[in-house]
N, C-alpha and C. Protein backbone atom coordinates (compact mmCIF):
# COMPACT_ATOMS: atom_id res chain seq x y z
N UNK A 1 -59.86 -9.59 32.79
CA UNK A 1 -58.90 -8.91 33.64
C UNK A 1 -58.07 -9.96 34.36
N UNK A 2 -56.88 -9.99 34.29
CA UNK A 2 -56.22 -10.43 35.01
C UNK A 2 -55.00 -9.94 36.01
N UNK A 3 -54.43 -10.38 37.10
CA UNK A 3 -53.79 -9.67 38.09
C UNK A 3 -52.95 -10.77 38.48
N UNK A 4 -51.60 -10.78 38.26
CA UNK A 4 -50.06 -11.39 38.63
C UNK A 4 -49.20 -10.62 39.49
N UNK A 5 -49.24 -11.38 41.15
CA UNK A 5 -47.92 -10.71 42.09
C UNK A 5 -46.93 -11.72 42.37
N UNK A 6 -46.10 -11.37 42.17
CA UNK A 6 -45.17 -12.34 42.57
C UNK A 6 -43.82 -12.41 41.44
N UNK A 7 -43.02 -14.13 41.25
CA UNK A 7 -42.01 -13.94 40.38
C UNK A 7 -42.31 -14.77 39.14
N UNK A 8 -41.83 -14.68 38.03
CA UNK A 8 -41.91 -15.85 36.79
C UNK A 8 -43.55 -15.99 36.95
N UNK A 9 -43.62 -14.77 36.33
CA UNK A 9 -45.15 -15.10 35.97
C UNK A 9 -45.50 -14.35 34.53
N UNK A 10 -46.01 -15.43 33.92
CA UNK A 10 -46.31 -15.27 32.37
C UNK A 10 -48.00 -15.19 32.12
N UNK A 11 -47.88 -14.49 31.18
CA UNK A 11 -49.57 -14.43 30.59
C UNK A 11 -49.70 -14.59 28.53
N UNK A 12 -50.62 -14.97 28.74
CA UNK A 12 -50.99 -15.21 27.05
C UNK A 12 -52.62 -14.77 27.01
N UNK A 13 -53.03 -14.00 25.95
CA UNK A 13 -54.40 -14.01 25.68
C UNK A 13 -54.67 -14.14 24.32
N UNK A 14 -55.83 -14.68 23.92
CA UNK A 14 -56.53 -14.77 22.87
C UNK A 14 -57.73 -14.39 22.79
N UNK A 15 -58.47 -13.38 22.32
CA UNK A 15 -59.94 -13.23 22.88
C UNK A 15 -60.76 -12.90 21.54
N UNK A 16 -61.64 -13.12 20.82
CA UNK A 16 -62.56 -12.97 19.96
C UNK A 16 -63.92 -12.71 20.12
N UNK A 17 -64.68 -11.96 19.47
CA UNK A 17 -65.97 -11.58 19.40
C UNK A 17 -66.70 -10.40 19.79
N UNK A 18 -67.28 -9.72 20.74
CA UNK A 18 -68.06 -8.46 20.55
C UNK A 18 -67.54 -7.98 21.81
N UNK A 19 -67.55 -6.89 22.03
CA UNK A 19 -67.47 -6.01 23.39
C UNK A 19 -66.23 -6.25 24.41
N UNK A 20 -65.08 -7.04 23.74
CA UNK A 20 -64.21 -7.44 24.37
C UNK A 20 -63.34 -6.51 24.93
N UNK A 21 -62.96 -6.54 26.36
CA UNK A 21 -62.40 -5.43 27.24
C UNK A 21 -60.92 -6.45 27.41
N UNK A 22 -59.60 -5.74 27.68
CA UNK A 22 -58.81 -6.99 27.90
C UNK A 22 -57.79 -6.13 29.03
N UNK A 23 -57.66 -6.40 30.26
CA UNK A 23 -56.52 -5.62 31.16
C UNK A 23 -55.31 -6.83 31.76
N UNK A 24 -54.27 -6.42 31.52
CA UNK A 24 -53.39 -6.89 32.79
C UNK A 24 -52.92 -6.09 33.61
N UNK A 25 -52.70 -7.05 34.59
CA UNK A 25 -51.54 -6.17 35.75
C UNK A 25 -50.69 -6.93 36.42
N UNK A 26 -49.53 -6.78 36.14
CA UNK A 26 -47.78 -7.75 37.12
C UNK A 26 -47.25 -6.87 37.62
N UNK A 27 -46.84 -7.42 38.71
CA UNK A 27 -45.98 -7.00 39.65
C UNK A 27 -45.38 -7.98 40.24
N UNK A 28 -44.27 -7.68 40.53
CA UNK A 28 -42.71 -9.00 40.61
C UNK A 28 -41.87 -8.60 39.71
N UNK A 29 -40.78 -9.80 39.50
CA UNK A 29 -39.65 -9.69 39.26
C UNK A 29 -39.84 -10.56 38.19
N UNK A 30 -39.28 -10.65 36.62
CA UNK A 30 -38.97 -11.80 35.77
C UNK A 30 -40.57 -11.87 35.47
N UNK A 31 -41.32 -10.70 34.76
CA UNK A 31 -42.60 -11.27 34.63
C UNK A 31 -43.19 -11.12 32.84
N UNK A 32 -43.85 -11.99 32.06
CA UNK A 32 -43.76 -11.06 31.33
C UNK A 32 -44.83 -11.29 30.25
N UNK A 33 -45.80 -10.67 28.89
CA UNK A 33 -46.55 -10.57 28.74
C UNK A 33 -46.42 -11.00 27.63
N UNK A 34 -47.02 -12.61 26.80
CA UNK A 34 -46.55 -12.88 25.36
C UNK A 34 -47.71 -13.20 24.35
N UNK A 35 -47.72 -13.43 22.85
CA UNK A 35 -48.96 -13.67 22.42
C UNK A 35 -49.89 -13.35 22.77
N UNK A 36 -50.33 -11.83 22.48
CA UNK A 36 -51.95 -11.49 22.69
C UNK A 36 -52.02 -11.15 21.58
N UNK A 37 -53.79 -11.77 20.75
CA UNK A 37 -54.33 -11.42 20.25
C UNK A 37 -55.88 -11.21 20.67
N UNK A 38 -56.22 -10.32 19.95
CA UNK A 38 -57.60 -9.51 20.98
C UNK A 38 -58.29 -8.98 19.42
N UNK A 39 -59.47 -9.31 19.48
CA UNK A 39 -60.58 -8.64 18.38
C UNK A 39 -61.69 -8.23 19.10
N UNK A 40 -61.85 -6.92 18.93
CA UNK A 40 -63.34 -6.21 19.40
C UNK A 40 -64.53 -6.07 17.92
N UNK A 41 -65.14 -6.66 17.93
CA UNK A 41 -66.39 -6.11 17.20
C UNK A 41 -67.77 -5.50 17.66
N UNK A 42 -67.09 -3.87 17.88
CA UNK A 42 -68.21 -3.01 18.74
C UNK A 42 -68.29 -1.77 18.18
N UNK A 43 -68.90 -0.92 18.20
CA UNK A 43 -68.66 0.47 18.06
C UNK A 43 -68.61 1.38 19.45
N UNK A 44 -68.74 0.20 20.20
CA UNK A 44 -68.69 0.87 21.85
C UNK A 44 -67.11 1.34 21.71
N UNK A 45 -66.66 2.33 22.86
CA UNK A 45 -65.34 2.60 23.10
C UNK A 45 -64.52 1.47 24.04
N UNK A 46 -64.14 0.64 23.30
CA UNK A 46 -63.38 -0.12 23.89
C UNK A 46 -61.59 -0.44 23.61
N UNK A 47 -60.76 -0.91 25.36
CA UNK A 47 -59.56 -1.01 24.87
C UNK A 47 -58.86 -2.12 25.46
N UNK A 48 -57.62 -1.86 25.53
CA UNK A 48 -56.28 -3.37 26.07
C UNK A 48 -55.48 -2.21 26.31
N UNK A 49 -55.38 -2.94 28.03
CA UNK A 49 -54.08 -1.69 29.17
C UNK A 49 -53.51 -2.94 29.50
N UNK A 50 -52.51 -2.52 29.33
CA UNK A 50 -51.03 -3.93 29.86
C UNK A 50 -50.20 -3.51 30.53
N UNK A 51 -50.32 -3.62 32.04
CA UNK A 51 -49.80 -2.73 33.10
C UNK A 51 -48.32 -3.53 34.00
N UNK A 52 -47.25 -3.17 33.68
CA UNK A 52 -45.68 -4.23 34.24
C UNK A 52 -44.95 -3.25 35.29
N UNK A 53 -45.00 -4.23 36.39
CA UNK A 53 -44.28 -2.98 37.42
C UNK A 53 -43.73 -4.10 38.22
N UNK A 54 -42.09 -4.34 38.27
CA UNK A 54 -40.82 -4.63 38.86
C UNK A 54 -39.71 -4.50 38.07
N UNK A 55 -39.25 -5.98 38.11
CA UNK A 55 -37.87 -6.09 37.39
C UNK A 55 -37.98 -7.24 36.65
N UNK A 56 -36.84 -7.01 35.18
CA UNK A 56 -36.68 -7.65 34.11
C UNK A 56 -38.43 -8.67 33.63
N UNK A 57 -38.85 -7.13 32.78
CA UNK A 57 -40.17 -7.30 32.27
C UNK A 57 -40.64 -7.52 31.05
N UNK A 58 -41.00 -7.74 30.13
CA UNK A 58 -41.13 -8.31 28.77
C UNK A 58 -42.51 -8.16 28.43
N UNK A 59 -42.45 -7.56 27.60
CA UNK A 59 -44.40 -7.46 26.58
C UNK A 59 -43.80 -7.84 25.05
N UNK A 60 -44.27 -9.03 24.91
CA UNK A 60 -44.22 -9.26 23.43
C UNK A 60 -45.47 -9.88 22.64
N UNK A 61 -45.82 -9.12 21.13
CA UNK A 61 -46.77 -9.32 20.83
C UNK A 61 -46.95 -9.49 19.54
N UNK A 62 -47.26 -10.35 18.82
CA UNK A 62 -46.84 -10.02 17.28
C UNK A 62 -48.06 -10.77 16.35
N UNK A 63 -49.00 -10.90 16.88
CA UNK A 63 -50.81 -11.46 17.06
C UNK A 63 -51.12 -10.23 16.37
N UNK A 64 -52.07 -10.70 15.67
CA UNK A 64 -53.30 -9.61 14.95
C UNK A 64 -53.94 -9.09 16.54
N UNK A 65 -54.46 -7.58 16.12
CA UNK A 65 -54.95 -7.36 16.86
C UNK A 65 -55.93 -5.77 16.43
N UNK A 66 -57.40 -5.93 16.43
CA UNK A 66 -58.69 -5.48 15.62
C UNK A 66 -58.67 -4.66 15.70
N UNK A 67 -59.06 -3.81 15.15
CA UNK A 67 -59.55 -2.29 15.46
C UNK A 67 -59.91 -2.04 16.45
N UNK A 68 -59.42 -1.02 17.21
CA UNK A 68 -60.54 -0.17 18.68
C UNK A 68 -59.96 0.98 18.74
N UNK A 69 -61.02 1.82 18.81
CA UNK A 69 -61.30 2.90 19.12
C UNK A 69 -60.16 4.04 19.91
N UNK A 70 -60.35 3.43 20.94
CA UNK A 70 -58.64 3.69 21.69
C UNK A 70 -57.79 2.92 22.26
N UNK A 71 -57.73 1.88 21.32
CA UNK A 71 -56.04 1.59 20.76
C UNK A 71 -55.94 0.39 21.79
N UNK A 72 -55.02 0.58 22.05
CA UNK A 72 -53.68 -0.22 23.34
C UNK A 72 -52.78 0.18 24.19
N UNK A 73 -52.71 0.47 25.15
CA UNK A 73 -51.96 1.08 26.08
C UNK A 73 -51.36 0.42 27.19
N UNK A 74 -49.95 0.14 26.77
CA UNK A 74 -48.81 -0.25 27.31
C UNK A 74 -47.93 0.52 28.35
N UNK A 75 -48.22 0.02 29.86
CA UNK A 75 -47.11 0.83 30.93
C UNK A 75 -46.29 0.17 31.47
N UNK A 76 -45.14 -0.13 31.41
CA UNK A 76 -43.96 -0.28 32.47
C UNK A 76 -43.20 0.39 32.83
N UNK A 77 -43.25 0.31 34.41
CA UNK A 77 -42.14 0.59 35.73
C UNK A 77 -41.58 -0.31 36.16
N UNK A 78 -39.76 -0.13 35.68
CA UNK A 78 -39.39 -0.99 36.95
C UNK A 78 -37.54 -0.63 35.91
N UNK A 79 -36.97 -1.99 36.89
CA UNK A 79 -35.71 -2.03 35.86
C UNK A 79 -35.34 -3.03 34.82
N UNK A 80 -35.11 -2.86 33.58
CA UNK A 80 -34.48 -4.39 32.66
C UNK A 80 -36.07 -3.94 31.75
N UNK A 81 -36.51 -3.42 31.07
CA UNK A 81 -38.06 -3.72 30.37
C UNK A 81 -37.88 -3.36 29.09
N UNK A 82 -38.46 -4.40 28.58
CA UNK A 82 -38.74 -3.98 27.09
C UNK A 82 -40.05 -4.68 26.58
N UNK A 83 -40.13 -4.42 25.36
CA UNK A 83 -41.72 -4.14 24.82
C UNK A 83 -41.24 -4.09 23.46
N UNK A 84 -42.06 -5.15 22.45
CA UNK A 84 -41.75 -5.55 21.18
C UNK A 84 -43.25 -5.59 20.74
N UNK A 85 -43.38 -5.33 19.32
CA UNK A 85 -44.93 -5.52 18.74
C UNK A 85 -44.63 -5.11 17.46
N UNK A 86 -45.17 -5.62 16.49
CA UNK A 86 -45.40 -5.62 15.12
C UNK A 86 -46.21 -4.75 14.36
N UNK A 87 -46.81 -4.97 13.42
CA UNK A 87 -47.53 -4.20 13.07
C UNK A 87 -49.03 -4.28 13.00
N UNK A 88 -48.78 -6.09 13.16
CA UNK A 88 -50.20 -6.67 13.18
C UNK A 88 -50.64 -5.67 14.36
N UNK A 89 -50.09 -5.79 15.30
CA UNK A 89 -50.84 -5.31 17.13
C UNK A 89 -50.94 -3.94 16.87
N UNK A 90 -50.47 -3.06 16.16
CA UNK A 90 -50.91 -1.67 15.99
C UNK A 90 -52.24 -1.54 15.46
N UNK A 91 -53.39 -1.29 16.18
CA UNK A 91 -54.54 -1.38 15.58
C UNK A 91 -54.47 -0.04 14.80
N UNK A 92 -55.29 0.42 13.71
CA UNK A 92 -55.57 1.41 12.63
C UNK A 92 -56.66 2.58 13.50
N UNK A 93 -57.03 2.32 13.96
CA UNK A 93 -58.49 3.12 14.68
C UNK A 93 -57.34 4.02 15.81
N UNK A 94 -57.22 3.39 17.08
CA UNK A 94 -56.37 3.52 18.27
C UNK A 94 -55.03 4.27 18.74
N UNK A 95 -54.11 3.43 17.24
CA UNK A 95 -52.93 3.46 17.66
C UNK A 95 -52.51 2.97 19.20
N UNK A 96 -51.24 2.72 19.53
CA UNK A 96 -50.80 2.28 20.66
C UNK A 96 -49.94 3.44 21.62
N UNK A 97 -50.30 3.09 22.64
CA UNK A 97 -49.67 4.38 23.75
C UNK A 97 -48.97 3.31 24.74
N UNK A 98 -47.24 3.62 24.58
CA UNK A 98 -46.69 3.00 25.38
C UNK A 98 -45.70 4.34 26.58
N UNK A 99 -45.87 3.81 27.76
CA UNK A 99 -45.19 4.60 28.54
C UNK A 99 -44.13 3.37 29.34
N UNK A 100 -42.68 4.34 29.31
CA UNK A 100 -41.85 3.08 30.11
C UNK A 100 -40.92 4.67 30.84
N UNK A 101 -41.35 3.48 32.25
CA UNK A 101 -40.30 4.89 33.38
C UNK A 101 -39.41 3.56 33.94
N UNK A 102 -38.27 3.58 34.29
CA UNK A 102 -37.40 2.92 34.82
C UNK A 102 -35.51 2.90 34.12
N UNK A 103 -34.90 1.91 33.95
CA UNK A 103 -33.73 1.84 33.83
C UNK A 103 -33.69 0.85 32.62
N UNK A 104 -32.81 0.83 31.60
CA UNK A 104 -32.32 -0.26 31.07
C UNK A 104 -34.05 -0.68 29.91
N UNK A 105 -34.58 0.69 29.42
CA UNK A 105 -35.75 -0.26 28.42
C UNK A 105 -35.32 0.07 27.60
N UNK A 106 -35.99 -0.87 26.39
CA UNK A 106 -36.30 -1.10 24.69
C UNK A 106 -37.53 -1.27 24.58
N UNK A 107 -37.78 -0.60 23.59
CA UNK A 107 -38.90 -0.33 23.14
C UNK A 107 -38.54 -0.98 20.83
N UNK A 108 -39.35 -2.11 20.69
CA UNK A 108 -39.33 -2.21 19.09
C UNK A 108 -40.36 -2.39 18.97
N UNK A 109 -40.75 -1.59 17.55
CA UNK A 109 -42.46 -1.28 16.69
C UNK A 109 -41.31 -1.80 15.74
N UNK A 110 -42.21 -2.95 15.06
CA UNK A 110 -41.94 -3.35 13.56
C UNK A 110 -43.15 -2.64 12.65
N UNK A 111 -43.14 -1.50 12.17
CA UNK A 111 -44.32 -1.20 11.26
C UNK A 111 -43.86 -0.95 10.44
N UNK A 112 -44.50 -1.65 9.22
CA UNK A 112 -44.31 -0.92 7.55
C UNK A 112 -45.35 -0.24 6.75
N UNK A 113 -45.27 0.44 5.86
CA UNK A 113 -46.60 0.99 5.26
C UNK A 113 -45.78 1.32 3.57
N UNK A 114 -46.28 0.63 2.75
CA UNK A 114 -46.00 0.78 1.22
C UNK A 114 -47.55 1.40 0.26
N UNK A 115 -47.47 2.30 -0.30
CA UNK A 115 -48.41 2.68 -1.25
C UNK A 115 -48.70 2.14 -2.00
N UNK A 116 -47.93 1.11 -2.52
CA UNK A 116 -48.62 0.20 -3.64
C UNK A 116 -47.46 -1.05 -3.45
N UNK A 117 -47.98 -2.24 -4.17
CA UNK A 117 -47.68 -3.58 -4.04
C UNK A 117 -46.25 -3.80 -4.32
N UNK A 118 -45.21 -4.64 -3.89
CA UNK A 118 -44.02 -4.85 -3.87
C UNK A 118 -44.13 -5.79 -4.80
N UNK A 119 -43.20 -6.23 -5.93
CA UNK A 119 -43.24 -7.79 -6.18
C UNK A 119 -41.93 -8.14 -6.05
């Protein structure tokens, strides 16, 4: 768990192995959330809440990120926010739950899904 008040404040996580729980929380101005990758190997219910509340906010993520149960859940409040993630970070089990209340957001999911092999 980690907890950021203030301005220009950045976070990165990497976390591997069993029972892994992962939370943030910012608050300030110019803050913003980059490179997380997170693997749970549990059958416990476990998740990742990434919580952004001021101005000009940023969640970017484009890290593998494991199966869980329920997912990933992304909130920002404020003004200027956006939120980028791939497909790696969409876990298969979970799915991702993003909520954005404020002024001026973007929201990009890069996901693809093909039935059979491209060459």
């Amino acid at each position: 768990m980690a907890i950021q008040m203030g301005t220009d404040n950045t976070i990165s996580a990497n976390q591997k192995g069993k029972n892994n729980y992962l939370a943030f929380l910012q608050n300030g101005k110019n803050n913003s959330i980059t490179g997380v990758s997170q693997e749970n190997s549990s059958d416990k219910v476990l998740f990742d809440t990434f919580i952004q509340i001021g101005e000009n906010l940023s969640f970017s993520a484009t890290e593998d990120s494991k199966p869980k149960p329920n997912g990933n859940k992304v909130n920002q409040s404020g003004i200027n926010l956006s939120l980028q993630v791939n497909n790696q970070f969409v876990n298969s089990l979970g799915g991702i739950e993003i909520n954005q209340k404020g002024k001026d957001m973007s929201v990009v999911i890069d996901q693809s899904y093909f039935l059979f092999p491209m060459k």
